[in-house]
N, C-alpha and C. Protein backbone atom coordinates (compact mmCIF):
# COMPACT_ATOMS: atom_id res chain seq x y z
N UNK A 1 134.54 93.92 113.89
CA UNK A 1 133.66 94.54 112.92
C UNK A 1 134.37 95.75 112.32
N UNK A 2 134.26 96.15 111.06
CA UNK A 2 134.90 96.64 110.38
C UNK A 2 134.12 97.70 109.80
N UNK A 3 134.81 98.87 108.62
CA UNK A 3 133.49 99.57 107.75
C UNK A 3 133.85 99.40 106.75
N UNK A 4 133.33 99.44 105.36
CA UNK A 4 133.92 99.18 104.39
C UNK A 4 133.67 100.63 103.59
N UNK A 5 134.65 101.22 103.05
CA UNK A 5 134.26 102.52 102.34
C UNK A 5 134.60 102.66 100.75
N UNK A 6 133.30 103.84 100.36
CA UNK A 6 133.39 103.59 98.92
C UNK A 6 133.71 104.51 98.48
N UNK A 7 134.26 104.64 97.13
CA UNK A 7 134.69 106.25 96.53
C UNK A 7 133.49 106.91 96.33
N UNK A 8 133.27 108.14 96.47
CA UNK A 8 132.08 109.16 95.63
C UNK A 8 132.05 108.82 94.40
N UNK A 9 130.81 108.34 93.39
CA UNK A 9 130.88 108.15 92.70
C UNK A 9 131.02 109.71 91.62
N UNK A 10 130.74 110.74 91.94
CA UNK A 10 130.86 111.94 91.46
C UNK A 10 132.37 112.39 91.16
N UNK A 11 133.11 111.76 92.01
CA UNK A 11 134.65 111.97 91.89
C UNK A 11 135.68 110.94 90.91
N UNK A 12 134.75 109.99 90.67
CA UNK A 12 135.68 108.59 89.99
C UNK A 12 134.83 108.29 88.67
N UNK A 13 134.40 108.76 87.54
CA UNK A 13 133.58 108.52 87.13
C UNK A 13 133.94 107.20 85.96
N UNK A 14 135.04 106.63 85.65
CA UNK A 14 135.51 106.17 85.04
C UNK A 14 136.39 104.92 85.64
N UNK A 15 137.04 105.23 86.68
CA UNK A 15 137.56 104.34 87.52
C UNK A 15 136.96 103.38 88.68
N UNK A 16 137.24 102.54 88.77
CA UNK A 16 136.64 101.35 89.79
C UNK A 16 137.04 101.77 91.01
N UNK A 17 135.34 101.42 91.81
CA UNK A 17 135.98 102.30 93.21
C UNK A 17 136.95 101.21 93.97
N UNK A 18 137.50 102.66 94.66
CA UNK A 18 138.68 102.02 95.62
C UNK A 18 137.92 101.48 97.12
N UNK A 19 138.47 100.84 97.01
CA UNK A 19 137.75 99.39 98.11
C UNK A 19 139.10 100.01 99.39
N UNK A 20 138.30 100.17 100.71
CA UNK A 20 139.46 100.45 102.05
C UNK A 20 138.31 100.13 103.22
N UNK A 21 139.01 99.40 103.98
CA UNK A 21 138.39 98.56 105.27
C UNK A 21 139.15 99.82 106.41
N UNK A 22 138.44 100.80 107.16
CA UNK A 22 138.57 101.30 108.36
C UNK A 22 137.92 100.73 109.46
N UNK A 23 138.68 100.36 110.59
CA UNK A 23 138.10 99.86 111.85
C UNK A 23 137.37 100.65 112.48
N UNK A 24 136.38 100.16 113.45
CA UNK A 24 135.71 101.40 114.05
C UNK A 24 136.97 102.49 114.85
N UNK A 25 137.89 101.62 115.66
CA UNK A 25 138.81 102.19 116.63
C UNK A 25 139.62 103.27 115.71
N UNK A 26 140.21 103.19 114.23
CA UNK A 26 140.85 104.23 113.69
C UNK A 26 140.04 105.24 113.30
N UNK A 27 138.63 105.01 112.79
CA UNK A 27 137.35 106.20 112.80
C UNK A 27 137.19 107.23 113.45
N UNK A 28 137.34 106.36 115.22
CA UNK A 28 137.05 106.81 116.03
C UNK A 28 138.50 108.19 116.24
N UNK A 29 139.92 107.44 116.23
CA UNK A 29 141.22 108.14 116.28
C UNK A 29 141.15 108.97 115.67
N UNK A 30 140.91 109.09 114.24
CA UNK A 30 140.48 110.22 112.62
C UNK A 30 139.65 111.26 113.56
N UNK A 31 138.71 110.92 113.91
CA UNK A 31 137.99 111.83 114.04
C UNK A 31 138.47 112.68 115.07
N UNK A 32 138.77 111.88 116.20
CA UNK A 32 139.87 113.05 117.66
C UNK A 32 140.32 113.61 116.83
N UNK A 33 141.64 113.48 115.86
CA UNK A 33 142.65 114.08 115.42
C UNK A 33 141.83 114.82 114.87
N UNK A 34 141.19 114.99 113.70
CA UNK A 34 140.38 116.18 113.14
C UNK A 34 140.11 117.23 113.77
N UNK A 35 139.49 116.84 114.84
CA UNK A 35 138.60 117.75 115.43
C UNK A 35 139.75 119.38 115.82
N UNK A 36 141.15 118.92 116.27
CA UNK A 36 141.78 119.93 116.56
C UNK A 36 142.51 120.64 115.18
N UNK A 37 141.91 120.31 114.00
CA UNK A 37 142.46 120.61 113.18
C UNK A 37 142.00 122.10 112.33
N UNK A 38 142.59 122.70 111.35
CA UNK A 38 141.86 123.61 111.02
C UNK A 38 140.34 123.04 109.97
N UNK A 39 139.77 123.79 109.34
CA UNK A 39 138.41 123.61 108.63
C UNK A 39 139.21 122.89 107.30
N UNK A 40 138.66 121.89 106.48
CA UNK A 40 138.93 121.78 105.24
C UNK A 40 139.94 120.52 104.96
N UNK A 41 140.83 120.03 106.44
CA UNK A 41 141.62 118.88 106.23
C UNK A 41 140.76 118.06 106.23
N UNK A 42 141.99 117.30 105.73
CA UNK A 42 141.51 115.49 106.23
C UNK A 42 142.55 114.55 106.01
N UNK A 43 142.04 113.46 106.23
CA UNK A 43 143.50 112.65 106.20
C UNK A 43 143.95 111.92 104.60
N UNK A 44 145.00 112.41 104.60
CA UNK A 44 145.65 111.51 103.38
C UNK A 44 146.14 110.14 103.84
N UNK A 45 145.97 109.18 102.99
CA UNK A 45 146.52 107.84 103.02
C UNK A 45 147.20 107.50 101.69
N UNK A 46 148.20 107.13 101.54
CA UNK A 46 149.59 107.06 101.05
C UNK A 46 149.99 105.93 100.84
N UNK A 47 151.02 105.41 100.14
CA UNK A 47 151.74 104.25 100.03
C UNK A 47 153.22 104.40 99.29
N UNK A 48 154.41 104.34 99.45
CA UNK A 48 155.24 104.14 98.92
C UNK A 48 155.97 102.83 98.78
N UNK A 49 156.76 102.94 97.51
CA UNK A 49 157.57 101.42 97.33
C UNK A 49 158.50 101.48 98.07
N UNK A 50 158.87 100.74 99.22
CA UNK A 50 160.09 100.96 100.24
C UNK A 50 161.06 100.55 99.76
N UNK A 51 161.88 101.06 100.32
CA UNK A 51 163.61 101.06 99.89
C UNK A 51 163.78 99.56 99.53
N UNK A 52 165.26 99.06 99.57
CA UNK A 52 165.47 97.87 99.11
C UNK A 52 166.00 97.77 97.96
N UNK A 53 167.03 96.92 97.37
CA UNK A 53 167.10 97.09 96.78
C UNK A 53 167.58 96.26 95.36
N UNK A 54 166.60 95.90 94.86
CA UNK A 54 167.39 95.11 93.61
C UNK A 54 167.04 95.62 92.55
N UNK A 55 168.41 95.87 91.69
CA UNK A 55 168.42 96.78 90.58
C UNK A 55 168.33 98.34 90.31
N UNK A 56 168.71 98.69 91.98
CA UNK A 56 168.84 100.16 91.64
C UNK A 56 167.61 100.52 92.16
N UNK A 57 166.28 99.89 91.67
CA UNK A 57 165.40 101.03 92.07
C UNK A 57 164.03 100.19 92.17
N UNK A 58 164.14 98.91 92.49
CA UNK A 58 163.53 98.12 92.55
C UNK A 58 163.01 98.02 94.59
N UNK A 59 161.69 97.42 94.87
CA UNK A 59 161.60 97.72 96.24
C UNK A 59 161.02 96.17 96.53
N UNK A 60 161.44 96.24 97.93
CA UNK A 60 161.59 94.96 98.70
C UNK A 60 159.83 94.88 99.34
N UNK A 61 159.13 96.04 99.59
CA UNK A 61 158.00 96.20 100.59
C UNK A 61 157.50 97.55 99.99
N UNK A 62 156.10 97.78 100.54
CA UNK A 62 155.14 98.73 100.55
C UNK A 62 155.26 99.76 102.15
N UNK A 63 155.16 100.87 101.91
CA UNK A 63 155.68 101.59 103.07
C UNK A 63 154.15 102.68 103.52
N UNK A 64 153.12 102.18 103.86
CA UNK A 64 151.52 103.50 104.30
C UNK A 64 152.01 104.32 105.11
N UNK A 65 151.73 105.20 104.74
CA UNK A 65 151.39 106.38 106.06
C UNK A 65 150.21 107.12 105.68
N UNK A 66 150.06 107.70 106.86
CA UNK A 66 148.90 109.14 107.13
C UNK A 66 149.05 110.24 107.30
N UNK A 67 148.60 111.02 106.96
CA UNK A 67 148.85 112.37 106.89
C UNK A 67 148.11 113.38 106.76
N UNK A 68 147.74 115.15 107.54
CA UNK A 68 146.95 116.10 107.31
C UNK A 68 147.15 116.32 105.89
N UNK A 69 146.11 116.55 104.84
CA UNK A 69 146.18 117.58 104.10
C UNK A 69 145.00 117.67 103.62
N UNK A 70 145.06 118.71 102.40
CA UNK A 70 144.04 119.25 101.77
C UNK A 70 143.74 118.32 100.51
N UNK A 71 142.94 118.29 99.85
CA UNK A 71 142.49 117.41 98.96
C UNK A 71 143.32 118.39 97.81
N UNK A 72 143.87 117.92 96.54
CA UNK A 72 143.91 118.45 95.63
C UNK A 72 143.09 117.93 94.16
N UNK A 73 143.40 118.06 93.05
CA UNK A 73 142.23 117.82 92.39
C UNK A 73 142.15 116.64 91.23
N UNK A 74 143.36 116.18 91.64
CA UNK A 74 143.83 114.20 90.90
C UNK A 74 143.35 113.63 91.90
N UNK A 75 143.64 113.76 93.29
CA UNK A 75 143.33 112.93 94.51
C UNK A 75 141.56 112.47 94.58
N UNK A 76 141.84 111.09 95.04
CA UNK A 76 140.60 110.17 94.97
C UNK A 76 139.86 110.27 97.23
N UNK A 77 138.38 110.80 96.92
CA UNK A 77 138.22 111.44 98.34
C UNK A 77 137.44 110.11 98.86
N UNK A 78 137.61 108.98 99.83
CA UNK A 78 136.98 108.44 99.93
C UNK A 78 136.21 108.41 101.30
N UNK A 79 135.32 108.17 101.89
CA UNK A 79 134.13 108.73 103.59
C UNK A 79 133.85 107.44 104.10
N UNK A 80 134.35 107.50 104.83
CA UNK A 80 133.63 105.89 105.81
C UNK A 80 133.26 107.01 107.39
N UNK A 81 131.89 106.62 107.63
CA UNK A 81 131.48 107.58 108.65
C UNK A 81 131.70 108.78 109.22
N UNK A 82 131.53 109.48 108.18
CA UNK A 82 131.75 111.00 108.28
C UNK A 82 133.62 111.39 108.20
N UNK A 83 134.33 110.60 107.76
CA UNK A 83 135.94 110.48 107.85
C UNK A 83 136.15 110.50 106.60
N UNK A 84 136.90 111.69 106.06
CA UNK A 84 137.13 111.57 104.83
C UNK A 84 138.93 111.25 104.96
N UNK A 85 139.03 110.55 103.94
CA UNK A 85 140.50 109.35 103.52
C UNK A 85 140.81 110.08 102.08
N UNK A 86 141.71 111.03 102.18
CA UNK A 86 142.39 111.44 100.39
C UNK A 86 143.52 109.95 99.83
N UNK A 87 143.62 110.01 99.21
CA UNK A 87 144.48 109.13 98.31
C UNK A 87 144.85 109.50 96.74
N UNK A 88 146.37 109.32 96.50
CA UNK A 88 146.76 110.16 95.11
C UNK A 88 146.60 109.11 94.09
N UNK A 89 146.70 109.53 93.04
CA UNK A 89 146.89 108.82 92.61
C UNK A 89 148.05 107.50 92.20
N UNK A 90 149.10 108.53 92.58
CA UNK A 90 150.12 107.01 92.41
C UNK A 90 150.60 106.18 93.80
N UNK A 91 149.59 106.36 94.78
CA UNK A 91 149.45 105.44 95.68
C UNK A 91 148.15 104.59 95.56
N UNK A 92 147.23 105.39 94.45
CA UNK A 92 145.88 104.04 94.54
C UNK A 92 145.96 102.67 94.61
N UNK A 93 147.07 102.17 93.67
CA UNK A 93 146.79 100.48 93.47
C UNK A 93 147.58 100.35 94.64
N UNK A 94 148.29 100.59 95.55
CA UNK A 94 148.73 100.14 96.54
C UNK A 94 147.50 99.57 97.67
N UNK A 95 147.09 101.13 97.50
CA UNK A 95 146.00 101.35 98.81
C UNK A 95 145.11 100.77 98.09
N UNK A 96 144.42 100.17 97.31
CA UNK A 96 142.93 99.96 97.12
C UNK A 96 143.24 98.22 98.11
N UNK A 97 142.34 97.92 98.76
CA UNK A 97 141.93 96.83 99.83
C UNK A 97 142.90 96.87 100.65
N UNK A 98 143.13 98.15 101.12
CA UNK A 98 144.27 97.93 102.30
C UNK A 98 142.76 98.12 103.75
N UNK A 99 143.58 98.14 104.87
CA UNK A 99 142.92 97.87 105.92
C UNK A 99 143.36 98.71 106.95
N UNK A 100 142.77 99.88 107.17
CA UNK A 100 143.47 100.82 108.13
C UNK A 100 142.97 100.54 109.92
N UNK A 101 144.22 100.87 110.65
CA UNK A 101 143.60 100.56 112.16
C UNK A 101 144.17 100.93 112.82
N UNK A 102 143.58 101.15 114.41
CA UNK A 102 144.57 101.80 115.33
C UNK A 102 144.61 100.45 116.30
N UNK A 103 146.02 100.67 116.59
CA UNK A 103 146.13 99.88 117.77
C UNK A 103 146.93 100.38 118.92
N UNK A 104 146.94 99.79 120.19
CA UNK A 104 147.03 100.39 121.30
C UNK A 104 147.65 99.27 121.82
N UNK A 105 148.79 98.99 122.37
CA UNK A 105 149.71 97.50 123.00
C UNK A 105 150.54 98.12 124.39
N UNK A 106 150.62 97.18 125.37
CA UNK A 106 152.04 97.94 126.05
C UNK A 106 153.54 98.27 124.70
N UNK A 107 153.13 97.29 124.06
CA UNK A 107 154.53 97.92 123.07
C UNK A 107 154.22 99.02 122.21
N UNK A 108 152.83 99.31 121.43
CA UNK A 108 153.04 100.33 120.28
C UNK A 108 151.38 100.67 120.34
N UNK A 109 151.30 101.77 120.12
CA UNK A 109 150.01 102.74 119.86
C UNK A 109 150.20 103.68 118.37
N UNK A 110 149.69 103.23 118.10
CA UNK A 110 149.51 104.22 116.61
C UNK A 110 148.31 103.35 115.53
N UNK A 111 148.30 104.30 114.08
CA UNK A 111 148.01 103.36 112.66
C UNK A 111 148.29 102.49 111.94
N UNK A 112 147.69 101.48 111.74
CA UNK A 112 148.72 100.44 111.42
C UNK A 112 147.70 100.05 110.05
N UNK A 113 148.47 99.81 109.08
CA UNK A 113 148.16 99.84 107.45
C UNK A 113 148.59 99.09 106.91
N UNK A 114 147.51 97.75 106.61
CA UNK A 114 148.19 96.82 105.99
C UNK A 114 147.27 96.84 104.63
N UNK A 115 147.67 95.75 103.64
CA UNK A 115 147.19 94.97 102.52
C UNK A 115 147.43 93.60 101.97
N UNK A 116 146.11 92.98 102.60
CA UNK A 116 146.07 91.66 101.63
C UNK A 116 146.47 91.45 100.69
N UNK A 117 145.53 91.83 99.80
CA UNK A 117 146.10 91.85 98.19
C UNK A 117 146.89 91.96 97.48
N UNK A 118 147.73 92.46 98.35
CA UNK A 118 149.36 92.70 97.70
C UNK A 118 150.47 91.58 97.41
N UNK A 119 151.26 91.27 96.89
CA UNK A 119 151.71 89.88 96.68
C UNK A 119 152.93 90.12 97.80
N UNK A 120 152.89 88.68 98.04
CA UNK A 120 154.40 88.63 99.00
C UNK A 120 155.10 88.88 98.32
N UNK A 121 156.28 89.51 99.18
CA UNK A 121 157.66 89.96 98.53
C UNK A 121 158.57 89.08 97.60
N UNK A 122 158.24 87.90 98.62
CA UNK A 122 159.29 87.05 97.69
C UNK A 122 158.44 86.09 96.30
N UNK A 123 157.20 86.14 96.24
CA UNK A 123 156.28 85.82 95.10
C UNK A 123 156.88 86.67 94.14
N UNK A 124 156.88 87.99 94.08
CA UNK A 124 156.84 88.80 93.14
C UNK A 124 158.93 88.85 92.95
N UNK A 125 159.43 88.70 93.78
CA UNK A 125 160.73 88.78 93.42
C UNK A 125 161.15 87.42 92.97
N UNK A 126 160.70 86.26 93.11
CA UNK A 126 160.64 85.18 92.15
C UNK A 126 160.65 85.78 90.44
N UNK A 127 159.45 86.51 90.27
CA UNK A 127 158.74 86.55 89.38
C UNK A 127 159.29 87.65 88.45
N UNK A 128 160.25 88.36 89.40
CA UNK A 128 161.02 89.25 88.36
C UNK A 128 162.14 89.25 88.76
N UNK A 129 162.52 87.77 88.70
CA UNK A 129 164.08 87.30 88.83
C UNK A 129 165.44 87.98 89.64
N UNK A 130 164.76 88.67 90.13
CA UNK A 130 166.25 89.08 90.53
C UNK A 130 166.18 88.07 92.23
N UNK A 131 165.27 87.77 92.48
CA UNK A 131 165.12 87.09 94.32
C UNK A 131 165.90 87.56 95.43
N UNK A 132 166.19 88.74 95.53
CA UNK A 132 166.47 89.52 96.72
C UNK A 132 165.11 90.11 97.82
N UNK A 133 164.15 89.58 97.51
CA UNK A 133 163.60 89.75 98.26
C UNK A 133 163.14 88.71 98.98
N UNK A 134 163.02 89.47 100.79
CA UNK A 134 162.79 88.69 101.92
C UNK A 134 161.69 88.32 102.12
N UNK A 135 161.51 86.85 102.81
CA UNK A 135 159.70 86.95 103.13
C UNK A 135 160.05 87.81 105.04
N UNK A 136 160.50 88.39 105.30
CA UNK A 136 160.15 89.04 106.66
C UNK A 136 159.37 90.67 106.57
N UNK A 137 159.53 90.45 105.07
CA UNK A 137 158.27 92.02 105.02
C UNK A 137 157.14 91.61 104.51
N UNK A 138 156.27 92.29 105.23
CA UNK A 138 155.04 91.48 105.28
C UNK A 138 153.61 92.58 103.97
N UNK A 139 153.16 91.67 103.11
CA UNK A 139 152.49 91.89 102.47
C UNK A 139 152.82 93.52 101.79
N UNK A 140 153.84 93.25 100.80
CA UNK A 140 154.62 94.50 100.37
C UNK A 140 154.71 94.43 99.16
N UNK A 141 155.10 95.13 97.67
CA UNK A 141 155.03 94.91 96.82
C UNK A 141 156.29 93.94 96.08
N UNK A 142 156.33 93.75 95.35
CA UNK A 142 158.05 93.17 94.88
C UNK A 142 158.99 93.68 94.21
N UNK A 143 159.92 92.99 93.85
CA UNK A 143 161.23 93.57 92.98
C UNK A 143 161.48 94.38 91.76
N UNK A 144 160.37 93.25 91.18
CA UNK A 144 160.08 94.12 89.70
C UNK A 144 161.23 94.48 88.84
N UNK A 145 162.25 93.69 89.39
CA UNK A 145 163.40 94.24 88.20
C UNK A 145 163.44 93.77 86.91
N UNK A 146 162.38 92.82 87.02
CA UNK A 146 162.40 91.77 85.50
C UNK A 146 163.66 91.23 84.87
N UNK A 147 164.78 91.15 85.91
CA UNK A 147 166.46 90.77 85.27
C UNK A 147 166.01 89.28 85.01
């Protein structure tokens, strides 16, 4: 079971809200971490085009992270059970239907941030010809070099 969270509509008045699936278990993590924090954070969620490379500046995968900060005043604030989630703007279309979660393994404990919606790597590097991209990164953006 999952939560599904919506933008404030007071904050987006023009834009379509951003759609983000938090698990109860990362809610639950957000909120520990908060609590030792000062007044006024919260967590940013992020996305970059990961390295890789075709054409110089073209990316193979999508790279999430999390992070303390303060809201600034482009950033989109979104609340799934009292947890507020910042997001910038030039990580929105990454992050909109991504799926945040914690997991806990004998191998790895941390956040783990994926997205459906995102096209496979090698769909989209088909599609802008250059095909250096791998299918071993998983649900990442593509090449985009348009060669």
């Amino acid at each position: 079971m999952s939560m599904q969270a919506q933008t404030k509509p007071s904050e987006m008045e023009h834009a379509p809200s951003l759609h983000l699936e938090v698990t109860p278990g990362a809610v639950q993590q957000v909120q520990r971490l908060l609590a030792g924090q000062k007044p006024g954070l919260a967590v940013r969620l992020y996305a970059q085009s990961g390295g890789g490379g075709c054409c110089g500046g073209g990316s193979s995968h999508v790279q999430f992270g999390l992070a303390f900060a303060k809201p600034r005043a482009d950033d989109e604030l979104v609340s799934v059970n009292g947890v507020s989630l910042i997001v910038d703007p030039g990580s929105r279309k990454m992050v909109d239907g991504a799926i945040v979660d914690y997991v806990e393994t004998l191998k790895e404990s941390g956040f783990k941030v994926t997205n459906p919606t995102l096209p496979e790597p090698d769909e989209a590097g088909l599609s802008g010809g250059c095909g250096s991209c791998s299918s071993s990164s998983t649900k990442g953006g593509g090449c985009g070099c348009g060669g």
